[in-house]
Protein backbone atom coordinates (compact mmCIF):
# COMPACT_ATOMS: atom_id res chain seq x y z
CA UNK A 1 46.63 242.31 277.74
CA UNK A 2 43.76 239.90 278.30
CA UNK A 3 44.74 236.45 277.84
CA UNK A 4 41.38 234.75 276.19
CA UNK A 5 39.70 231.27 277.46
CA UNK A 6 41.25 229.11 274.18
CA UNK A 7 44.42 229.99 274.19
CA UNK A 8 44.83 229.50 278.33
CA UNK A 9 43.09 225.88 277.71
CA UNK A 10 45.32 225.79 274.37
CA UNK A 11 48.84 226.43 276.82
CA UNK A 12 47.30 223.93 279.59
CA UNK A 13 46.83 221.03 276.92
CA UNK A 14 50.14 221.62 275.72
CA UNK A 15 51.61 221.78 279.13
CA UNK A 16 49.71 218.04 279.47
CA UNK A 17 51.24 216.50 276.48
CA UNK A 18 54.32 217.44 277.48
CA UNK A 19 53.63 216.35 280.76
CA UNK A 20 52.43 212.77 279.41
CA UNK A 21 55.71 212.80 277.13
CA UNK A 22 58.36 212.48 280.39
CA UNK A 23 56.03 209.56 281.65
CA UNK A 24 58.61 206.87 280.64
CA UNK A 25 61.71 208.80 282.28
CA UNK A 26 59.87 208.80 285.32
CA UNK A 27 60.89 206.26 288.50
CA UNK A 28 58.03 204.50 288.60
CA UNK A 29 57.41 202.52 291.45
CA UNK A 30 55.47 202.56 295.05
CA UNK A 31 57.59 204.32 297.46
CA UNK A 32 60.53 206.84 296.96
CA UNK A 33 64.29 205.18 297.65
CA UNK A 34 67.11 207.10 298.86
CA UNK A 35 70.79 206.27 296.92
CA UNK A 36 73.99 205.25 298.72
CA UNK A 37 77.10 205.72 296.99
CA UNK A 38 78.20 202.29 296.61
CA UNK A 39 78.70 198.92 294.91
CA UNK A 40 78.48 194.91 295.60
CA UNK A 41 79.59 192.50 293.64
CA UNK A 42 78.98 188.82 294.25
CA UNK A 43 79.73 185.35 293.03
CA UNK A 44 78.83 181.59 293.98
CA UNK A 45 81.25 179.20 294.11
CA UNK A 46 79.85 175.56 295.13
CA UNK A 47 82.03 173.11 297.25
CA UNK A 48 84.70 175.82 296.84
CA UNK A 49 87.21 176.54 300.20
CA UNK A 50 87.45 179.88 301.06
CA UNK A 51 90.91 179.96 300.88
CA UNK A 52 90.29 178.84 297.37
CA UNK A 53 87.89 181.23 296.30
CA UNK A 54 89.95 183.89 297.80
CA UNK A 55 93.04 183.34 295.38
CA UNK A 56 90.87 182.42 292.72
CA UNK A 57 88.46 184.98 292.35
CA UNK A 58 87.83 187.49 295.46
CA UNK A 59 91.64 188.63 294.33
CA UNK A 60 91.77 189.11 291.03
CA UNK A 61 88.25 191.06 291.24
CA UNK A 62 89.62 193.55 293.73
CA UNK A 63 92.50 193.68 291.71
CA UNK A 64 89.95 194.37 288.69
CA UNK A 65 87.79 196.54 290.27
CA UNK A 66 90.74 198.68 292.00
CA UNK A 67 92.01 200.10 288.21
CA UNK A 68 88.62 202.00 288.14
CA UNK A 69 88.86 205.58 288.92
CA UNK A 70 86.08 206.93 291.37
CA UNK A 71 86.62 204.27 294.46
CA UNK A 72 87.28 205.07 297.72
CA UNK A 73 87.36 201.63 299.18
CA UNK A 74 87.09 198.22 298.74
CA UNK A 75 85.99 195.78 301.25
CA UNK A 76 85.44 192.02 300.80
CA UNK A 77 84.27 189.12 302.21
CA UNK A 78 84.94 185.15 300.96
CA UNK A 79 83.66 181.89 302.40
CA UNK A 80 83.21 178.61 301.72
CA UNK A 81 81.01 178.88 298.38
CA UNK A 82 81.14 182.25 297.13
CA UNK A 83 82.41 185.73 298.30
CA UNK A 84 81.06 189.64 298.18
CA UNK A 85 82.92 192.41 297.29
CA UNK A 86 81.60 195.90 298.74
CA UNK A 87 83.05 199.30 296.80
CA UNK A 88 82.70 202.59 298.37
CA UNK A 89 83.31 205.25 295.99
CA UNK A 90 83.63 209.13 296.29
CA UNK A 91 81.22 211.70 297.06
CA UNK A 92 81.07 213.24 293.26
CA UNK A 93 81.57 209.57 291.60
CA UNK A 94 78.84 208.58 289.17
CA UNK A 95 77.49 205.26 290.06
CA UNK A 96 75.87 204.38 286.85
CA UNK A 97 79.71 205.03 285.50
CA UNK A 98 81.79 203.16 287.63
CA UNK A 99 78.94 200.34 287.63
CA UNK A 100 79.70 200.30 283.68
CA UNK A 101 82.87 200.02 284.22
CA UNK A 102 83.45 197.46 286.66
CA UNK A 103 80.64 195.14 284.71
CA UNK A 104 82.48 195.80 281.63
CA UNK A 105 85.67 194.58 283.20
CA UNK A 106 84.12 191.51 284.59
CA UNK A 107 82.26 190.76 281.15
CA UNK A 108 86.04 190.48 279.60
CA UNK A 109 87.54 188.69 282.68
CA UNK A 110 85.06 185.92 283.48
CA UNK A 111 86.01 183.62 280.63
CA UNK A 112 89.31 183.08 282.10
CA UNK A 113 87.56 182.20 285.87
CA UNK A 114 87.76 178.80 287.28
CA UNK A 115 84.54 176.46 286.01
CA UNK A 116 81.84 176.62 288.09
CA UNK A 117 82.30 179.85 289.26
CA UNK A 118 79.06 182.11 288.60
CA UNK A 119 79.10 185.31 286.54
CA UNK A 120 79.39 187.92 289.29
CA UNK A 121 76.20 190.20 290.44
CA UNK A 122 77.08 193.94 290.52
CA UNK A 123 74.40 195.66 292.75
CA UNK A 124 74.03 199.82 293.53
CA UNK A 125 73.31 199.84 297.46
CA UNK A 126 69.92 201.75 298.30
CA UNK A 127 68.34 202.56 301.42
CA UNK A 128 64.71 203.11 302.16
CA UNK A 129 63.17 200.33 301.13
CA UNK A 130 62.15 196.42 301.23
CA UNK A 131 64.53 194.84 298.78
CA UNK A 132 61.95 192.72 296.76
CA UNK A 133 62.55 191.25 293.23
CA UNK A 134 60.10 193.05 290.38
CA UNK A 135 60.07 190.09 288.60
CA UNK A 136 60.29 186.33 289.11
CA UNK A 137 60.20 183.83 286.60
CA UNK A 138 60.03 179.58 287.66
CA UNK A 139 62.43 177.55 285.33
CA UNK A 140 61.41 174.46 284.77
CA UNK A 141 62.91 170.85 283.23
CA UNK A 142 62.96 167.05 283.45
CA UNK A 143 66.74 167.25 285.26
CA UNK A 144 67.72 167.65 288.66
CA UNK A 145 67.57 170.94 290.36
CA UNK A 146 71.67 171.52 290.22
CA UNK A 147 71.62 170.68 286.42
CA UNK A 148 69.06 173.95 285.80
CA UNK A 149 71.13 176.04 287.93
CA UNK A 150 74.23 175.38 286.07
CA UNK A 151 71.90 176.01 282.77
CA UNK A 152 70.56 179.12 284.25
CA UNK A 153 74.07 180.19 285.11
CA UNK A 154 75.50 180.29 281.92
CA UNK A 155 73.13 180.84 279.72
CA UNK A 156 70.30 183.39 281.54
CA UNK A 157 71.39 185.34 284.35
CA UNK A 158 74.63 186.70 282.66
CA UNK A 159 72.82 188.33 280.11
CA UNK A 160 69.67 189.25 282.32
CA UNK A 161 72.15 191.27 284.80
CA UNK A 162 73.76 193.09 281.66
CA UNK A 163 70.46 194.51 281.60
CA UNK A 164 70.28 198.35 281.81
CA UNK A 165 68.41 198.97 285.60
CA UNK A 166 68.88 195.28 286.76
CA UNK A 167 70.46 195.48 289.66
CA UNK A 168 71.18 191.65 290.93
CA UNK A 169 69.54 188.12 289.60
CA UNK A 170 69.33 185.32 292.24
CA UNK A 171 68.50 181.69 291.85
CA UNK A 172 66.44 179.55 294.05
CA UNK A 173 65.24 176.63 294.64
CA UNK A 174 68.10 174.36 293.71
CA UNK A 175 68.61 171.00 295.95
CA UNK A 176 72.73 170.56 295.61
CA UNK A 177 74.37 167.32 294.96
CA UNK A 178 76.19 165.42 297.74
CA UNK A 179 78.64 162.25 298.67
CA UNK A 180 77.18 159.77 300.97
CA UNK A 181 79.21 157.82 302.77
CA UNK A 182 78.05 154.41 304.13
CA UNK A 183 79.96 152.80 306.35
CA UNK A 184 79.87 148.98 307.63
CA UNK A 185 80.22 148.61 310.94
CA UNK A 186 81.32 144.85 311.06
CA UNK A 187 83.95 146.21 308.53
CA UNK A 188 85.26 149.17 310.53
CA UNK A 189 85.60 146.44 313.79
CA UNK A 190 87.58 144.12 311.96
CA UNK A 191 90.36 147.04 310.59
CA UNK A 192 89.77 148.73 314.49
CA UNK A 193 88.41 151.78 312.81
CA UNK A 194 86.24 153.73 315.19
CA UNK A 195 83.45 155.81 314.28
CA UNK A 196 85.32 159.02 315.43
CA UNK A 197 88.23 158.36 313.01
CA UNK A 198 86.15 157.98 310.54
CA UNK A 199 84.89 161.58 310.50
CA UNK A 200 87.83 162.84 311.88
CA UNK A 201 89.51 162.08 308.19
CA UNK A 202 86.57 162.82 306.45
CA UNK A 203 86.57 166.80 308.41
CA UNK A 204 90.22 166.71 307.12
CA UNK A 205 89.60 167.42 303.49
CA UNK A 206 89.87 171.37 302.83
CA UNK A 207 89.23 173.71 305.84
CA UNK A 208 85.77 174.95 305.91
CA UNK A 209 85.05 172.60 302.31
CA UNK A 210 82.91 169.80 303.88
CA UNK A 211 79.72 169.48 306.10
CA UNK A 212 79.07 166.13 307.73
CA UNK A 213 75.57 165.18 309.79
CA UNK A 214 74.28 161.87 310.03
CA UNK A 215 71.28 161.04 307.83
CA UNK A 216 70.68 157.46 309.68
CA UNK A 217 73.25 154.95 311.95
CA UNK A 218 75.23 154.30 309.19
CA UNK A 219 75.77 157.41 306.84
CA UNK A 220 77.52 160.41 306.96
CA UNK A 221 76.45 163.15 304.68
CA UNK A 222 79.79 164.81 303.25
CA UNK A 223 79.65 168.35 300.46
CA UNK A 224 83.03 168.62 299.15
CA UNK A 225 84.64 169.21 295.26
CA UNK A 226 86.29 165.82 295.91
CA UNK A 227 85.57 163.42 293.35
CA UNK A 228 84.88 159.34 294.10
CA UNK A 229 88.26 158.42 293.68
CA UNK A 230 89.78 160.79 295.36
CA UNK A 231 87.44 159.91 298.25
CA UNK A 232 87.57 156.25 298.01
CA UNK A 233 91.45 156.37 298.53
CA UNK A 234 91.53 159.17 301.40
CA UNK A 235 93.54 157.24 304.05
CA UNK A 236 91.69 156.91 307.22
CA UNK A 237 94.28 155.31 309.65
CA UNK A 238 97.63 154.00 309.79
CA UNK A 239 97.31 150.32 311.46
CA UNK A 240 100.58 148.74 312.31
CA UNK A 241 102.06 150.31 309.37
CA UNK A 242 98.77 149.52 306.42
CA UNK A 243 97.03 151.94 305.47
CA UNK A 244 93.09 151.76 305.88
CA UNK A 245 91.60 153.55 302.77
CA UNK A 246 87.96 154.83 303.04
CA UNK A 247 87.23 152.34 300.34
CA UNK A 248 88.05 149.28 302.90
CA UNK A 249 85.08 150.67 305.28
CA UNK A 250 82.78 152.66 303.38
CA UNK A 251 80.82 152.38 299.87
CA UNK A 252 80.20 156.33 298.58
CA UNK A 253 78.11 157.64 296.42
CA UNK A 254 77.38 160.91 294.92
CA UNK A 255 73.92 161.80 294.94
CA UNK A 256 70.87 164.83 295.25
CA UNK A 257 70.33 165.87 298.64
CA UNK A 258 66.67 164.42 300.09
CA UNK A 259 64.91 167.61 299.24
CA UNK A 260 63.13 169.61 302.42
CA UNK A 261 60.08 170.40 300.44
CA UNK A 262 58.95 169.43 296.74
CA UNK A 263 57.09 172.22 294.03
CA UNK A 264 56.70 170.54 290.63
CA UNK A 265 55.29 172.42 287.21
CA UNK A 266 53.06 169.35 284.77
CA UNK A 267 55.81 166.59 286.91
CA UNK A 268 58.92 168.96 285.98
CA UNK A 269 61.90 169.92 288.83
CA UNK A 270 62.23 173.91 289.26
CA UNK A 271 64.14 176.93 290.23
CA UNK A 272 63.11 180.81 290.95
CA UNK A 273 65.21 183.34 289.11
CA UNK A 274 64.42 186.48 290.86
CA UNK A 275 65.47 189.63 289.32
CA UNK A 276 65.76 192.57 290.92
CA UNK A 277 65.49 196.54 289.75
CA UNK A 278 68.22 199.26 290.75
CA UNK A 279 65.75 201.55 293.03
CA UNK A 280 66.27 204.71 291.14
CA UNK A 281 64.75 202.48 288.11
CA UNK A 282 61.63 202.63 285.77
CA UNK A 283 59.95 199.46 287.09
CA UNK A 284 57.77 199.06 284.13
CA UNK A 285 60.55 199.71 281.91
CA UNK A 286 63.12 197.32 283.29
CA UNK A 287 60.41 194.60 283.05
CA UNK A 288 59.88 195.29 279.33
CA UNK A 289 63.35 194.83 278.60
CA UNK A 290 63.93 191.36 280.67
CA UNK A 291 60.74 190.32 279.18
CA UNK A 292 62.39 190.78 275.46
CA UNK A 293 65.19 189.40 276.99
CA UNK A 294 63.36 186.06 278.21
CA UNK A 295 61.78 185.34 274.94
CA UNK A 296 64.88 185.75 273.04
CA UNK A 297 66.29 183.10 275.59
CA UNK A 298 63.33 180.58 275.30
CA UNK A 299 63.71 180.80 271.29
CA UNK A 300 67.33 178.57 272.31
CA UNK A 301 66.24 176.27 275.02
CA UNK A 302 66.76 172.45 274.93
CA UNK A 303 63.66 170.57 274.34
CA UNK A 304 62.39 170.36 278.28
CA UNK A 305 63.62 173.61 279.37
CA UNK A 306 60.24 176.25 280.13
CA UNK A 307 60.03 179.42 281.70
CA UNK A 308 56.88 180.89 283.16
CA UNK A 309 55.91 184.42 285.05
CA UNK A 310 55.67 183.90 288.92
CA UNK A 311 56.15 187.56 289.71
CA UNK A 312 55.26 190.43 287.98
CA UNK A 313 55.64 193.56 289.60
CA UNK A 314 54.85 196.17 286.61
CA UNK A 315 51.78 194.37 285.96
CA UNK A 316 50.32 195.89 289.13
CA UNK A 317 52.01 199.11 288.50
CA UNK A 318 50.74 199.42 285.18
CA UNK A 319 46.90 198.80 286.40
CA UNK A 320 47.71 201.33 288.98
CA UNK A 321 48.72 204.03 286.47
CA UNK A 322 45.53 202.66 284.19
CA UNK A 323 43.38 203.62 286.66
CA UNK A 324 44.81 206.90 287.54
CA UNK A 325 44.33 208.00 283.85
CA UNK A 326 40.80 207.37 283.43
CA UNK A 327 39.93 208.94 286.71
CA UNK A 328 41.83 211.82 285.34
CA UNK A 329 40.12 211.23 282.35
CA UNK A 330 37.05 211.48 283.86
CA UNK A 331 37.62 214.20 285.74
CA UNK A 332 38.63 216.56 282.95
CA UNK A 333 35.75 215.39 281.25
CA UNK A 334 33.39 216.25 284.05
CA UNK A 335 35.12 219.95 284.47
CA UNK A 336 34.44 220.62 280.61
């Protein structure tokens, strides 16, 4: 039976609309990624000890995390500041399940975490290729740099990681707060307090919770979750039976560390949140949705809060695809 000329270009236009029709399912993106069964999840923690943050958080997150059924292993990791959480699960467990799960979990749990613990990242490991962030977007405001974190925090990245295909959101950019400790020398001669002693009860406070370096002859740069008073009365030696409070040779104050470079948007302070895709992802369709996402955010946003684009990564995928379809175009054009 002789198949005629219309109804073979008939099937073949068919077969393209149909083709055109699974576009959006598609992984779209510039190089092919290879999946590895597994799972991070993440948190920041400032000026917290790690044996803190261990009992804290790290704990009750592997406890959390351990009621899921699917997981082979769990592996974690806490220091001063944060910790990460690496899951293993079996050979026939379904990531995109277990992921649901454990976020779901998390999403009920994280109201009753310590404050100023950040909402954890959940991340699907992947293999293959560069781990760059499809979109960035620079959030700016007339407050310091630690202030739009803790905005950021709370009221963007939560919801940006809940985010079907998101796989982690990081912040940059932020210059932390710090104590300063000024000490008087003529002051620490007269109670025969040596320079030495001085740090030595200063390192004191919290294993691992403090970092001290000298910012000129007199200072002594301290990160810690004490507050002034509890530094002001840390006791510093025992002379002849009187105590020598910090407060007797030192004046403290809690301020932002002298930033190491300065990037300003029309005179505001800023931070990068960079989001980043799960690798077996629809770039262009991930970016649509944090887009939505974004505006809905900016439609609540105090008065001096702005977010802007940095990084766009489906922009340059779409233009790739746009000019792919006219040269297609084009070419069935020039065969007809």
């Amino acid at each position: 039976m002789k198949v005629s000329s219309f109804s073979t270009v008939l099937i073949f236009v068919v077969l393209m609309i149909i083709g055109a029709a699974t576009i959006p399912m598609l992984n779209v993106k510039f190089s092919p990624t290879e999946r590895v069964n597994s799972i991070t999840v993440s948190y920041n923690w400032n000026n917290a000890s790690a044996k803190i943050a261990e009992s804290e958080v790290t704990s009750r997150l592997e406890g959390l995390i351990s009621t899921v059924s699917g997981i082979k292993k769990i592996k974690s990791i806490t220091s001063f500041g944060g910790g990460r959480i690496e899951v293993e699960l079996k050979k026939r467990a379904s990531l995109e399940k277990v992921r649901f799960e454990i976020a779901s979990l998390i999403r009920r749990t994280y109201p009753k975490f310590p404050e100023g613990v950040t909402y954890p990242e959940l991340s699907g490991t992947v293999t293959g290729e560069k781990n760059t962030p499809v979109m960035v977007y620079t959030l700016n405001a007339d407050l310091p740099t630690e202030e739009i974190e803790r905005f950021a925090s709370d009221k963007i990245v939560r919801n940006l990681t809940n985010i079907k295909g998101v796989k982690s959101v990081e912040i940059t950019g932020v210059n932390p707060f710090h104590f300063q400790v000024s000490y008087d020398a003529l002051k620490l001669q007269d109670f025969g307090v040596t320079v030495s002693e001085l740090r030595d009860a200063l390192s004191s406070i919290g294993s691992g919770s403090i970092e001290i370096g000298t910012t000129d002859t007199n200072q002594i740069r301290l990160l810690t979750s004490y507050t002034v008073d509890n530094l002001e009365n840390l006791p510093v030696k025992n002379q002849e039976g009187k105590i020598i409070k910090l407060s007797d040779v030192a004046t403290i104050m809690f301020k932002e560390r002298t930033p190491q470079s300065y990037y300003r948007i029309n005179g505001l302070n800023n931070i990068n949140i960079a989001i980043y895709a799960d690798k077996v992802s629809n770039v262009i369709d991930v970016c649509s949705k944090i887009k939505e996402e974004m505006v809905k955010q900016q439609e609540s946003f105090p008065h001096s809060f702005s977010a802007l684009v940095s990084i766009d990564e489906s922009a340059d995928l779409q233009r790739e695809i746009n000019k792919i379809t006219r040269r297609t175009l084009l070419t069935v054009l020039i065969l007809f």
